[in-house]
Structure formats: C-alpha cells, structure tokens
C-alpha atoms as a PDB file:
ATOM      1  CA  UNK A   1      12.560 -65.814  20.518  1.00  0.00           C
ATOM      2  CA  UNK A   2      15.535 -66.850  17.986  1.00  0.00           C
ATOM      3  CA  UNK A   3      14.719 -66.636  14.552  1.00  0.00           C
ATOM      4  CA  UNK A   4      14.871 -70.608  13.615  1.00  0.00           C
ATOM      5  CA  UNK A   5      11.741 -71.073  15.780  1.00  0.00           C
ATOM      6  CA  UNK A   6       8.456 -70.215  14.590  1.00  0.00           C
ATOM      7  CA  UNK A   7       5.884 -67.897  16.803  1.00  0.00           C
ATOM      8  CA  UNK A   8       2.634 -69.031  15.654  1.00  0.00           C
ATOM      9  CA  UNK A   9       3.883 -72.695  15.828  1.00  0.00           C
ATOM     10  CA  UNK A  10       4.730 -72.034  19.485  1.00  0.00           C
ATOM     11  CA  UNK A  11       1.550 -69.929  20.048  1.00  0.00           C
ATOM     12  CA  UNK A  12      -0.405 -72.543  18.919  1.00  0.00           C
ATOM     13  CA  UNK A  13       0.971 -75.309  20.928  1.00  0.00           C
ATOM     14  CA  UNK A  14       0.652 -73.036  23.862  1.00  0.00           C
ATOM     15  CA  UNK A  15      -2.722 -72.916  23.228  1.00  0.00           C
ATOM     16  CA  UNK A  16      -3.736 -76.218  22.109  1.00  0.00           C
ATOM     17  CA  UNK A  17      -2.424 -77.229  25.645  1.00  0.00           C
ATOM     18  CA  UNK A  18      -4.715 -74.816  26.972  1.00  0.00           C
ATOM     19  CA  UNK A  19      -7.420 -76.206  24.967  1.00  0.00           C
ATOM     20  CA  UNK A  20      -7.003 -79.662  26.079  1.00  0.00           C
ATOM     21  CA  UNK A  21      -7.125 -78.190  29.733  1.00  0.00           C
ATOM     22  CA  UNK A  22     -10.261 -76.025  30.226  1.00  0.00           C
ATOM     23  CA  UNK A  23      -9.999 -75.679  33.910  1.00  0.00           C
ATOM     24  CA  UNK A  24      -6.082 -73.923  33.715  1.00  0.00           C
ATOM     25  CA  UNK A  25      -2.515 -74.837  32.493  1.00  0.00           C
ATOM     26  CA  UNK A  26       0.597 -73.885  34.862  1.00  0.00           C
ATOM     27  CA  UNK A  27       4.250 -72.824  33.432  1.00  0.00           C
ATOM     28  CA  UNK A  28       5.497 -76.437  33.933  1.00  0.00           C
ATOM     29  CA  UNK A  29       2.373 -77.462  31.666  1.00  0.00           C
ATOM     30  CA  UNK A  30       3.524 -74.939  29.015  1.00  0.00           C
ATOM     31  CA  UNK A  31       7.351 -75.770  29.651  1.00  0.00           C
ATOM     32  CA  UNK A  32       6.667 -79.546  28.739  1.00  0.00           C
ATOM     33  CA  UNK A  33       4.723 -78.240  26.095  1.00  0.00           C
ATOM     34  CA  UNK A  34       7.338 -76.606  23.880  1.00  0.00           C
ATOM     35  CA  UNK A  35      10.340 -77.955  25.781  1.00  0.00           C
ATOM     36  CA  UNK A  36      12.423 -76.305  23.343  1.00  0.00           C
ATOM     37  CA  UNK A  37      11.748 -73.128  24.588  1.00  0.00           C
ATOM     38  CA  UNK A  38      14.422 -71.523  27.260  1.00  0.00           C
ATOM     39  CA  UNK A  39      12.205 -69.871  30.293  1.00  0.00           C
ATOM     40  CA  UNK A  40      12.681 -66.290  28.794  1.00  0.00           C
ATOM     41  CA  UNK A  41      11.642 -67.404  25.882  1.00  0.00           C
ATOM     42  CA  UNK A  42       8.526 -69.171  27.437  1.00  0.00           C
ATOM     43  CA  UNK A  43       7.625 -65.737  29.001  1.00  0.00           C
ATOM     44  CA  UNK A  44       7.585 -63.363  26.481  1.00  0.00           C
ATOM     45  CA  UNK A  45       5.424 -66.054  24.779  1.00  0.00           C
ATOM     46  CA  UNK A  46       2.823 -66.378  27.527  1.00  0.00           C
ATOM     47  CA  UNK A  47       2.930 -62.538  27.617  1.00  0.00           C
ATOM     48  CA  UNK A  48       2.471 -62.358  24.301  1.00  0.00           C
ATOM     49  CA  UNK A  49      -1.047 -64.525  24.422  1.00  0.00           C
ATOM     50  CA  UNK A  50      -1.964 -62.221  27.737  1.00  0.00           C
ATOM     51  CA  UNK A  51      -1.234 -59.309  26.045  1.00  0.00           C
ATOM     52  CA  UNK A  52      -3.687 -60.782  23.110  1.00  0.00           C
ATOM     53  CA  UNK A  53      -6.296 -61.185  25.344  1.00  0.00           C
ATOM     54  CA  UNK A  54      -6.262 -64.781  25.205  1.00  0.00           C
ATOM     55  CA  UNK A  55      -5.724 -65.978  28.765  1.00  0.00           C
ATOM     56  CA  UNK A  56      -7.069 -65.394  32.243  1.00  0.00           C
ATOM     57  CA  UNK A  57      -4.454 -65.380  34.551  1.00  0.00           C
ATOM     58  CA  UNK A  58      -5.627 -66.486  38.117  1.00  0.00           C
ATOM     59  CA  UNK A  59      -3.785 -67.527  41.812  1.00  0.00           C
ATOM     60  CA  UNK A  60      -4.750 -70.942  42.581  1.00  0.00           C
ATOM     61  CA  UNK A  61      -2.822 -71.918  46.005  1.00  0.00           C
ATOM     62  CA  UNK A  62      -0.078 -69.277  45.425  1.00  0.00           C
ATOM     63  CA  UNK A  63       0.917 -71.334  41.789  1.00  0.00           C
ATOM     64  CA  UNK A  64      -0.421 -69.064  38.435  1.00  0.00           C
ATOM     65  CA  UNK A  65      -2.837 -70.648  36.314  1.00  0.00           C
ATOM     66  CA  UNK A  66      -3.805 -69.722  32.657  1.00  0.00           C
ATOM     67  CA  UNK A  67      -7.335 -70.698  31.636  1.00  0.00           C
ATOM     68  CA  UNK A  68      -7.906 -70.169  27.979  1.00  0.00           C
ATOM     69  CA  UNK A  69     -11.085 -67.530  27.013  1.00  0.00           C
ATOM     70  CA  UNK A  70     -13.903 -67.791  25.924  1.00  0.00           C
ATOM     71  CA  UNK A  71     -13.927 -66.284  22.860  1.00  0.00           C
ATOM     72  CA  UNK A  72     -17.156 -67.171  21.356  1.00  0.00           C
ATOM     73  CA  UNK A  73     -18.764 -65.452  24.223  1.00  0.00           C
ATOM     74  CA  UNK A  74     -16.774 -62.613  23.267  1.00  0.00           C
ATOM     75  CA  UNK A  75     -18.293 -63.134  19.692  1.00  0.00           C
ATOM     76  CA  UNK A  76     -21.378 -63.199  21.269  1.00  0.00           C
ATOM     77  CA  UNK A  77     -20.974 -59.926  23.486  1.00  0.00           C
ATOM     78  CA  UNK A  78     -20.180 -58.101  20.092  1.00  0.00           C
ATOM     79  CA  UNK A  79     -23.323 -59.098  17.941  1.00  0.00           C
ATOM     80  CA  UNK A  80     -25.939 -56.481  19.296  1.00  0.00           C
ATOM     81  CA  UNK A  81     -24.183 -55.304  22.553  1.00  0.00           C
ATOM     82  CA  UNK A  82     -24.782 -51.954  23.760  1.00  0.00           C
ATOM     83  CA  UNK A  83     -22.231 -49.756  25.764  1.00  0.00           C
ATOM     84  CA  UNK A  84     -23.708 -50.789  28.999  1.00  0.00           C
ATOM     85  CA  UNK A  85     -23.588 -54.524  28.156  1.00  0.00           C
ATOM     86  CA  UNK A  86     -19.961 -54.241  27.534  1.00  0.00           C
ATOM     87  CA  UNK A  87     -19.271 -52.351  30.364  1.00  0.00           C
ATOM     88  CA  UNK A  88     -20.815 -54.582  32.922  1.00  0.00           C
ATOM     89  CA  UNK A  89     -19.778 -58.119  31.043  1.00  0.00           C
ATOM     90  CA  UNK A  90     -16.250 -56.668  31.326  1.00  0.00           C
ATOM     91  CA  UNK A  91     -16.382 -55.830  35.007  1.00  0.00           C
ATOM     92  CA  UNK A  92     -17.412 -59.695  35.609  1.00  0.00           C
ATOM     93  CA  UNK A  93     -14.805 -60.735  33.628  1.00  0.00           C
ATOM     94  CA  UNK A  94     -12.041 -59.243  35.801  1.00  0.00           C
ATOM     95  CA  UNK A  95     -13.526 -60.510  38.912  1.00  0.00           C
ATOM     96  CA  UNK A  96     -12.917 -64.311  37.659  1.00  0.00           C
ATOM     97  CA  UNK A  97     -14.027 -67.421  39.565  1.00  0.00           C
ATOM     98  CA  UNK A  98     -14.747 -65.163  42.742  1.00  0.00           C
ATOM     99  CA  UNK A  99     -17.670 -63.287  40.548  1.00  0.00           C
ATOM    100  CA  UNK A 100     -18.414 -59.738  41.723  1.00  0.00           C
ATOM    101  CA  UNK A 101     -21.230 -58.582  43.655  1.00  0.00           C
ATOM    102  CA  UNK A 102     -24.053 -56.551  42.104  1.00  0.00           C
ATOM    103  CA  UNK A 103     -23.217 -53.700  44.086  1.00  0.00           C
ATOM    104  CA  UNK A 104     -19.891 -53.403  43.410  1.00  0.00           C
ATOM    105  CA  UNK A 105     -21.156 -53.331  39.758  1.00  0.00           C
ATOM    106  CA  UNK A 106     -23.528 -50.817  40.379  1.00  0.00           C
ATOM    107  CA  UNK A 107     -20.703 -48.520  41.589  1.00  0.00           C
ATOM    108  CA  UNK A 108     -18.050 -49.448  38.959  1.00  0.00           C
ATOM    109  CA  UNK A 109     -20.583 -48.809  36.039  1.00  0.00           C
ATOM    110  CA  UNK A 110     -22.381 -45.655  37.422  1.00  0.00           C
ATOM    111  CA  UNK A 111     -25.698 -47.918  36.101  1.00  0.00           C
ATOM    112  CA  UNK A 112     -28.547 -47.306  37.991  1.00  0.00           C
ATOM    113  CA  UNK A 113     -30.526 -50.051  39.585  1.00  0.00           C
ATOM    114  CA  UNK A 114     -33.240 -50.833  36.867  1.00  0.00           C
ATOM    115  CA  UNK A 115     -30.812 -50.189  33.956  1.00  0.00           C
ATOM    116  CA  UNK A 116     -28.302 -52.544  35.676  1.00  0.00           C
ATOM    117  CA  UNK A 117     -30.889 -55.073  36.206  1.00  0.00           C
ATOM    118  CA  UNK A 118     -31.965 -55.219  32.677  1.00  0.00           C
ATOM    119  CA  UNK A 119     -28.121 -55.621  31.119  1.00  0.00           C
ATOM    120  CA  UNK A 120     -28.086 -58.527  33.831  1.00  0.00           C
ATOM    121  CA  UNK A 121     -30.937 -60.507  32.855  1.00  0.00           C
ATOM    122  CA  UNK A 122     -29.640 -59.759  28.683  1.00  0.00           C
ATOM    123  CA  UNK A 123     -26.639 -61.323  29.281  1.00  0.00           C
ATOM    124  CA  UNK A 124     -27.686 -63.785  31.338  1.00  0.00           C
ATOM    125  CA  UNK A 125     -30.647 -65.246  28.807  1.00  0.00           C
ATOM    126  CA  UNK A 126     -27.547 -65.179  26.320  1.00  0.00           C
ATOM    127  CA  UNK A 127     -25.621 -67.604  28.519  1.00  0.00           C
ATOM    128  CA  UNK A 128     -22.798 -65.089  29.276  1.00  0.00           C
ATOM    129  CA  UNK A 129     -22.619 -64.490  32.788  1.00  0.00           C
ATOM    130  CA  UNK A 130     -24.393 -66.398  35.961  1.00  0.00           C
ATOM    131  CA  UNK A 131     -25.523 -65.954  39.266  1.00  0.00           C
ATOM    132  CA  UNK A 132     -24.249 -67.622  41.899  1.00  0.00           C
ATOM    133  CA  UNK A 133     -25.216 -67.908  45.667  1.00  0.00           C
ATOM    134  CA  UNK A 134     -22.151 -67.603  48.280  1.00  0.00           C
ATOM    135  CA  UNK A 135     -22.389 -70.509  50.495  1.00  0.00           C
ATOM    136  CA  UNK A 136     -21.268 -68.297  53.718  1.00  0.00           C
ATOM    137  CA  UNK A 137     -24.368 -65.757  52.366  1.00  0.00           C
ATOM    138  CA  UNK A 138     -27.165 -67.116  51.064  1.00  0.00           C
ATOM    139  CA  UNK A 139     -28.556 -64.335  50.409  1.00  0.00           C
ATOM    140  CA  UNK A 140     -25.988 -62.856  48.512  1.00  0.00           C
ATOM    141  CA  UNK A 141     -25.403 -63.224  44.859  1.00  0.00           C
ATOM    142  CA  UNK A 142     -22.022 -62.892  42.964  1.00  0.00           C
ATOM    143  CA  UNK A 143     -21.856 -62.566  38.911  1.00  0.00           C
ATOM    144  CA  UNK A 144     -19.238 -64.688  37.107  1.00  0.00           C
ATOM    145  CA  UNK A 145     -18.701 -65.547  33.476  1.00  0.00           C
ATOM    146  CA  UNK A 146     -20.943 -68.672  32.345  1.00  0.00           C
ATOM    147  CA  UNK A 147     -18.111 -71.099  32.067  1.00  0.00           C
ATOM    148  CA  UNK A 148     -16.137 -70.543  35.261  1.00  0.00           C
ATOM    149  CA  UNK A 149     -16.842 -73.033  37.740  1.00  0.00           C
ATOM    150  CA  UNK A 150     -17.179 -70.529  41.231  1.00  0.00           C
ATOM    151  CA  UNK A 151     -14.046 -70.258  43.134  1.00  0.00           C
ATOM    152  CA  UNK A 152     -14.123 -72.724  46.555  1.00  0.00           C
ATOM    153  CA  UNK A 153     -14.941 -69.985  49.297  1.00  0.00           C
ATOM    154  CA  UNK A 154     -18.212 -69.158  46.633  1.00  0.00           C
ATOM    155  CA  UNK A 155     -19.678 -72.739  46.185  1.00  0.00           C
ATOM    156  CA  UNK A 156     -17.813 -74.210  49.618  1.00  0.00           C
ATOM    157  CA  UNK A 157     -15.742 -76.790  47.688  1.00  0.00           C
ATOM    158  CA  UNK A 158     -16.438 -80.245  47.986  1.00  0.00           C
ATOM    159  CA  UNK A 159     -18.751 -80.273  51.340  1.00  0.00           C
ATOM    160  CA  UNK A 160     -21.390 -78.587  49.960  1.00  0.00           C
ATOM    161  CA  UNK A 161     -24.411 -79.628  47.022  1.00  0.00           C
ATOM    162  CA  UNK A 162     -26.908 -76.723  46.483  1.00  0.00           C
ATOM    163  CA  UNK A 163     -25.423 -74.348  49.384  1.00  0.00           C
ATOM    164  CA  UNK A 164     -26.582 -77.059  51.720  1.00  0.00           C
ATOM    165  CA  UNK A 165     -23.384 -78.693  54.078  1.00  0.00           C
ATOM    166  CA  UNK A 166     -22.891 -82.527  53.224  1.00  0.00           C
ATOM    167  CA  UNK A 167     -22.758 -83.736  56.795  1.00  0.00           C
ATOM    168  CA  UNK A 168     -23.780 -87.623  56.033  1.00  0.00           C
ATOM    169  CA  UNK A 169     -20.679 -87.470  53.448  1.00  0.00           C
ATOM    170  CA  UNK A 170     -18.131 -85.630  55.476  1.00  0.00           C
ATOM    171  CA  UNK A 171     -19.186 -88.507  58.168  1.00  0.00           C
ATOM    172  CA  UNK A 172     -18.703 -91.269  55.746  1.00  0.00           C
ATOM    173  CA  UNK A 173     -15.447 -90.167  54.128  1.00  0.00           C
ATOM    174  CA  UNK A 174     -14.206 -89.726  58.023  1.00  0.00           C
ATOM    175  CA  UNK A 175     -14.579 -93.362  58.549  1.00  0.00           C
ATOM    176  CA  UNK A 176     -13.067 -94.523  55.432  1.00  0.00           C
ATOM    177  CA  UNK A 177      -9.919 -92.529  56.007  1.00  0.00           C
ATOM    178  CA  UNK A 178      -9.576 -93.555  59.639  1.00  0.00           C
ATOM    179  CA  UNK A 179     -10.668 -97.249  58.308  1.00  0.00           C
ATOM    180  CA  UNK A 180      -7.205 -96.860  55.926  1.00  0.00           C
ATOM    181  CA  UNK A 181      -5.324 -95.557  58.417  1.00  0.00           C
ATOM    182  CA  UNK A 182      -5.994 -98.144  60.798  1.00  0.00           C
ATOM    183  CA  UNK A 183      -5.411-101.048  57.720  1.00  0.00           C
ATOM    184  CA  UNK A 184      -2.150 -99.277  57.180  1.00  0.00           C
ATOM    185  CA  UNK A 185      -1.100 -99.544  60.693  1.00  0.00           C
ATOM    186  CA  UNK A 186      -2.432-103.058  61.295  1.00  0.00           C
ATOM    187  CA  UNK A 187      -0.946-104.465  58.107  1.00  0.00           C
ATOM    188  CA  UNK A 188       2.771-103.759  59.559  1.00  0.00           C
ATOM    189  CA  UNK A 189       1.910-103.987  63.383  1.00  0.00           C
ATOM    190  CA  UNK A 190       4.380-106.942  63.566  1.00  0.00           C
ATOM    191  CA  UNK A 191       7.316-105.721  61.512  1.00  0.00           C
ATOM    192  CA  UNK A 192      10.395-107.880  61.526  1.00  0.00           C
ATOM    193  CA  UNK A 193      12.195-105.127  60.872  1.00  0.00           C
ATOM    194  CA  UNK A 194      11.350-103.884  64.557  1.00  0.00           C
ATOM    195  CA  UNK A 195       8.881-101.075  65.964  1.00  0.00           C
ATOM    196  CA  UNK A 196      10.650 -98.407  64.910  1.00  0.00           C
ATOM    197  CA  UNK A 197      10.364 -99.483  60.926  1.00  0.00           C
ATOM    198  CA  UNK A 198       6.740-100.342  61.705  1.00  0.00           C
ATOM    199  CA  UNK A 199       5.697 -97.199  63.099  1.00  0.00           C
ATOM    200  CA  UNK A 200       7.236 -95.248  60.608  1.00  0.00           C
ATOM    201  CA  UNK A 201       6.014 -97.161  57.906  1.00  0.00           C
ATOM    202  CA  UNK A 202       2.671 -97.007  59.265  1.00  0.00           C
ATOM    203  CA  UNK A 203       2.221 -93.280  57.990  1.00  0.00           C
ATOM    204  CA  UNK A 204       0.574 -92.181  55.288  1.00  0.00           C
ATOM    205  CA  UNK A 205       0.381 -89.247  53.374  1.00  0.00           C
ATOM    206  CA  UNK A 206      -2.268 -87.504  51.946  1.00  0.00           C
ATOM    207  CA  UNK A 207      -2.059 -88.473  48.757  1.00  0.00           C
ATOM    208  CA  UNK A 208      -2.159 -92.005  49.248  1.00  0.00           C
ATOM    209  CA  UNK A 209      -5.527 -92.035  51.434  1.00  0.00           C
ATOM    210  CA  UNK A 210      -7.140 -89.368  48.609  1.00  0.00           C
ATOM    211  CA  UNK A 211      -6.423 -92.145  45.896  1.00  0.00           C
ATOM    212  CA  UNK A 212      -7.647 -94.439  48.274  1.00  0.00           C
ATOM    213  CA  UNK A 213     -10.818 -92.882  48.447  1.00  0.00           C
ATOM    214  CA  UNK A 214     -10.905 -91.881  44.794  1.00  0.00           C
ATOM    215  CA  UNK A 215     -10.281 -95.769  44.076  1.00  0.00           C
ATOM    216  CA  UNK A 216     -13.359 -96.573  46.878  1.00  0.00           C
ATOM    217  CA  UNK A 217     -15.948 -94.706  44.098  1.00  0.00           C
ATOM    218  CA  UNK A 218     -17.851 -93.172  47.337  1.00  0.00           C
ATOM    219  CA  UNK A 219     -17.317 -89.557  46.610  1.00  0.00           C
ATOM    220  CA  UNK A 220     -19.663 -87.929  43.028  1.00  0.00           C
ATOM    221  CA  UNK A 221     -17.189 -84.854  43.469  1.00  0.00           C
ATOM    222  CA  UNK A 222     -13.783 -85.137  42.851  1.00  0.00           C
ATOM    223  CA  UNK A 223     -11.723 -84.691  46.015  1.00  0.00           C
ATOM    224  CA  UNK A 224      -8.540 -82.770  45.694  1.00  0.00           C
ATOM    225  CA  UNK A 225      -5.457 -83.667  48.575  1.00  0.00           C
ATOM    226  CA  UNK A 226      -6.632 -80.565  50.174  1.00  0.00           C
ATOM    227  CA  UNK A 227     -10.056 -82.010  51.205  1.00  0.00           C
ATOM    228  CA  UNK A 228      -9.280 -84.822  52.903  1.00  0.00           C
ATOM    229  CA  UNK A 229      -6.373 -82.894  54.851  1.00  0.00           C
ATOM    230  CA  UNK A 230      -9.209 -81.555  55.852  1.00  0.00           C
ATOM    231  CA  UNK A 231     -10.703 -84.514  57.087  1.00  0.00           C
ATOM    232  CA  UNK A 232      -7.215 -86.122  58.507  1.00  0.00           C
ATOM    233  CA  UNK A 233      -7.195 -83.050  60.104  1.00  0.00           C
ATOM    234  CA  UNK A 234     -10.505 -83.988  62.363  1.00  0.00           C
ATOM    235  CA  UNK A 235      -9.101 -87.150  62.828  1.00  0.00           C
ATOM    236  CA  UNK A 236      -6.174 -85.705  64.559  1.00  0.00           C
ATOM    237  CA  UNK A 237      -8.291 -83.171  66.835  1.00  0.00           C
ATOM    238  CA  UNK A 238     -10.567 -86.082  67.772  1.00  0.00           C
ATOM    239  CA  UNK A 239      -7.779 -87.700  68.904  1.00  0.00           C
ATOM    240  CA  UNK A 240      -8.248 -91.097  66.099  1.00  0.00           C
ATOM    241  CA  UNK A 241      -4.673 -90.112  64.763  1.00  0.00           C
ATOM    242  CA  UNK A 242      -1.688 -88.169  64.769  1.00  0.00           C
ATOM    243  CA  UNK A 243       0.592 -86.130  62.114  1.00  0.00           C
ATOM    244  CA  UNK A 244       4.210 -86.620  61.733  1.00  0.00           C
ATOM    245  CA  UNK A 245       6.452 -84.291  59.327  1.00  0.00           C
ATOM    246  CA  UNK A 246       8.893 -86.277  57.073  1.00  0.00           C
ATOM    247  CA  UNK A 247      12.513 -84.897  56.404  1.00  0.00           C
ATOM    248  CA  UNK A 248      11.668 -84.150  53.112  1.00  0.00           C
ATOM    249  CA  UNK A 249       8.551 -81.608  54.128  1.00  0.00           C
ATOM    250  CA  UNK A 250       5.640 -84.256  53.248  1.00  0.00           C
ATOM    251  CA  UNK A 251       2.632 -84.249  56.022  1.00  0.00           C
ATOM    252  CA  UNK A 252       2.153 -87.562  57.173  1.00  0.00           C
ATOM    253  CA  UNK A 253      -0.690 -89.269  59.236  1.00  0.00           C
ATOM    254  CA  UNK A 254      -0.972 -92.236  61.410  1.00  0.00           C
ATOM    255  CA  UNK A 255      -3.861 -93.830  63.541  1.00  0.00           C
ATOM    256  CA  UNK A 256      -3.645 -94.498  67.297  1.00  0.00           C
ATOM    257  CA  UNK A 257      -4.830 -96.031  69.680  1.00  0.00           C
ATOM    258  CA  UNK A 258      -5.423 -94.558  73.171  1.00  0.00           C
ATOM    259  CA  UNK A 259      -4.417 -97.224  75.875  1.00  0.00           C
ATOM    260  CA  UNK A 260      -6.053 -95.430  78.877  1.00  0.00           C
ATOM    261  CA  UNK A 261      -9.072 -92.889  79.127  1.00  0.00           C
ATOM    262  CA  UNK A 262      -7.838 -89.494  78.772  1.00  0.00           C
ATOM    263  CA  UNK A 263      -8.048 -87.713  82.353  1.00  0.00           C
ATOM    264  CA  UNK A 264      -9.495 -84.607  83.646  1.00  0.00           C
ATOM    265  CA  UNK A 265      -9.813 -81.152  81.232  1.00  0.00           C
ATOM    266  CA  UNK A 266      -8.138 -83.634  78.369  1.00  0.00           C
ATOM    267  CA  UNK A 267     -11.647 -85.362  77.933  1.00  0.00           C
ATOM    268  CA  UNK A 268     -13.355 -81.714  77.186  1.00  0.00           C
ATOM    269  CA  UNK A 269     -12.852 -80.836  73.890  1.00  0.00           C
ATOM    270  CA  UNK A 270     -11.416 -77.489  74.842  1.00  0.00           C
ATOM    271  CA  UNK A 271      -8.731 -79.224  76.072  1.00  0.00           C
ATOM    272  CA  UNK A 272      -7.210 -80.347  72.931  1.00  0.00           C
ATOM    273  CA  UNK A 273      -9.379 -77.813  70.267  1.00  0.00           C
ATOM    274  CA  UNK A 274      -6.106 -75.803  68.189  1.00  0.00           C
ATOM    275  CA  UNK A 275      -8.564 -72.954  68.027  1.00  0.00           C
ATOM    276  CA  UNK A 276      -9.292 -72.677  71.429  1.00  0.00           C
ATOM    277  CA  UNK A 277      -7.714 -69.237  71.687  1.00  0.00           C
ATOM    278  CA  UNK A 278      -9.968 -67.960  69.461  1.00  0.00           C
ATOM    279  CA  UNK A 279     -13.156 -69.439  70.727  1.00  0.00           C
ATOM    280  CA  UNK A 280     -15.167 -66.673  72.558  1.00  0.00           C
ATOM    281  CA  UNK A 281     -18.943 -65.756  73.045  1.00  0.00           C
ATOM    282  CA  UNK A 282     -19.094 -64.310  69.554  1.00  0.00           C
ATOM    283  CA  UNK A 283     -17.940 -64.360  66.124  1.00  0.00           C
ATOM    284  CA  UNK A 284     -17.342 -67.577  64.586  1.00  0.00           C
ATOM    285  CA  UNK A 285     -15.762 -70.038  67.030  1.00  0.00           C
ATOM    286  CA  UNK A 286     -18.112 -70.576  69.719  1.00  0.00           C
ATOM    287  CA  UNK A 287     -19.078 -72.660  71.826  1.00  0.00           C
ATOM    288  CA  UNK A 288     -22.178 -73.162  70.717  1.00  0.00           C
ATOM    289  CA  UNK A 289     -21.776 -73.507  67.315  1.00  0.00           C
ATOM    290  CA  UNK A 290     -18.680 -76.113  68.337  1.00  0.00           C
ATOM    291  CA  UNK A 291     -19.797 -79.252  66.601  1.00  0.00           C
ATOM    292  CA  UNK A 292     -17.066 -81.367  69.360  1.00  0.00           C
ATOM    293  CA  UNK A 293     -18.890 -79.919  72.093  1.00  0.00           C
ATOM    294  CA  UNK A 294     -22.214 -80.815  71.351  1.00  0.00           C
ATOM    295  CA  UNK A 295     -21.060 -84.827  70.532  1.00  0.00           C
ATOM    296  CA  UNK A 296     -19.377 -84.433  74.271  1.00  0.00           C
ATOM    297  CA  UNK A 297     -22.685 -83.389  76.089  1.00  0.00           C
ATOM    298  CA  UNK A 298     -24.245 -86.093  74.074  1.00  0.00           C
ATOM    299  CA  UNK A 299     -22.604 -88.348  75.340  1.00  0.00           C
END
C-alpha cells in the first residue's frame, strides 16, 4: 500500500464491514468499503487479514465470501484445551459450513473412538462446535463450528424445518408465483402497444416474483432468487408457464395458457420431464419416487 494511507485504518474498516455482515462480505463489499484502495492494494490487504487468521474464506455460487472469526471461541478453545481438543476443533474449522463427518475426524486425528467422543461432547457443552443432521442422511451427523449456519445441501435450504420436507409450503408458494405470473400477464393482456409489447412485457424475472413473495409475508425463511427458480422451474415442467432468455442474459418467466388438451404421450409426464433420460429403475429418478407421476395416476 502507498505510504500516505494508513494499514490499521484500512484493516479496520475491512473488518468493521465484516462485522456488520456476520453471514460473509464479497470483494465488491470491501471495494466500496475503502474505495480508495486500487484492487492490488485491496488484495494484499485481504491477504493480509487471511494470513492473520481473521477470515474464513468460503465459495458461495462460484463468488468468494469472507466471514469474519470467531475469535472468542478461539479464546475459549485456549483456556483449558488439551492437544486433542485443539486438534479436532481445528479439523471442524477447515471443513466450514459443510461440517465434517465424525469419521473423517477419527482418521485425520488418529483419536480413537471413546477419546474422540469425549473431546466432542467438551467442546460441544462449551458451545464450540455442533452437530448437525444431513437432510439427504438422517442418520448421519456432520460437526461444524457453533456459529455457522449449515451449508444448503446439509440443512436442505429453504424446503426443509427439522430435516422434515415442507410440502404444504412448497404447494403454497407454487400458487402464489403462478397467481403473479398470471396478474402480470392479465394486467397487459390488451396492450395498445400491440401483442408483441404485451407478451414481452408480460415476463418476469426472478427477482421480481421473489420480492413479490417476500412483500406477501407467507414465507418464516427468507427465500433467496435461487428458491423460487426453483419453484418457476415446476411451473414450467407442469406446463403453467414458460421461460424466455432476455438479450442481456436475465431468465425470464411467463404464464400460459393451454388452448387445447395436450394429445397422446404429451399428457404423460414423461413426455415433457427434462430428466427423463436419467429416469431408470434405480438410483434417484424413478418412477416411483416421480412426484408428476403419481398426481397423473391420480387423476
């Protein structure tokens, strides 16, 4: 950094950013930050608080975030902590928000079972690590630091409460996003501008039906854009909408209408399932786990 600019002030406002944002900071967060910093200088700043052992540094949706650590539990860890505890608090550490399974600590540490149990339960009744259940194992445990909030393919994100799938609530926020969908197409059916403005203005993104839904108050969880792709998503494979591309890259959805009964192998869901080239007798698509092929014999 150049000599008129002070380290600690710019260490500090690094990490009072940080502070302000326990869950993770990007580099645009730090940029605006200290926005008289160049990029290089920005760097060797951030790698100067990494290299302090002040930062985690995890991949969330191929962007880095920094999350700020915990360093009273490090306090903690030090007052009374054997060699073992260290060890094994260390090796959950590295594994972040994904945790680490007790076996893989078991091998790392070279701990055997009852010793490793006992250093588990210590720094769990100190509040430093926790156990958490994997929602595609219940039966399987991972170990993560106390104040990470589990990673989404650990807790299952937004569908799940208590490792239990939220079908009643998927359900609900399906109709509400097909019910804005629908408002947003019937709101400019009759453009004056002609059908072509109308149906392209009848899109929506995303975005727009997430803060929708935010601004609804129906959801106790707070729903990222990614969820209710997920849901606009269904929407399309039921056959309720469509998704467009805009110029510019942006994802954009639409409800329809179908004006006559689809015919023949279009009706079975196979027929329009994206994954039906993976479906087979086993493994995880299959037809009888397939949730659209149970409605369809319903019916």
């Amino acid at each position: 950094m150049s000599e008129n600019k002070s380290d600690d002030v710019v260490l500090e406002k690094i990490l009072g950013v940080a502070r302000k944002n326990p869950k993770g900071v990007s580099d645009k967060d730090m940029a605006s930050a200290v926005p008289e910093l160049s990029s290089a200088e920005l760097v060797a700043a951030i790698n100067k608080l990494l290299q302090q052992g002040m930062f985690d540094l995890y991949n969330q949706g191929g962007k880095l975030i920094y999350k700020l650590k915990n360093q009273s539990s490090k306090q903690t860890l030090a007052k009374g902590a054997d060699n073992e505890e260290k060890v094994v608090y260390n090796l959950i550490e590295e594994a972040g928000n994904k945790g680490i399974w007790i076996r893989d600590i078991r091998v790392r540490s070279n701990l055997a079972n009852t010793q490793l149990t006992k250093v588990l339960k210590s720094l769990e009744s100190k509040k430093l690590i926790k156990a958490v259940k994997c929602v595609n194992a219940s039966k399987k445990k991972v170990y993560m630091l106390f104040n990470l909030e589990p990673d989404r393919s650990i807790s299952g994100g937004a569908w799940y409460q208590d490792q239990d799938f939220e079908s009643e609530f998927v359900d609900i926020l399906n109709r509400q996003c097909l019910r804005f969908l629908q408002q947003r197409a019937d709101k400019i059916k009759n453009n004056p501008r002609g059908p072509i403005v109308g149906r392209t203005q009848s899109y929506a993104t995303a975005a727009e039906v997430q803060k929708y839904i935010t601004d609804l108050g129906i959801s106790k969880v707070k729903l990222e854009v990614e969820d209710v792709i997920t849901i606009l998503n269904t929407l399309v494979y039921d056959g309720k909408a469509e998704s467009s591309v805009y110029p510019d890259g942006n994802k954009v959805y639409r409800a329809i209408e179908s004006l006559i009964p689809p015919p023949g192998l279009v009706q079975v869901p196979c027929g329009v399932c994206p994954l039906v080239q993976k479906c087979c007798s086993v493994g995880l698509i299959t037809p009888q786990t397939c949730k659209y092929m149970s409605e369809w014999l319903d019916q």
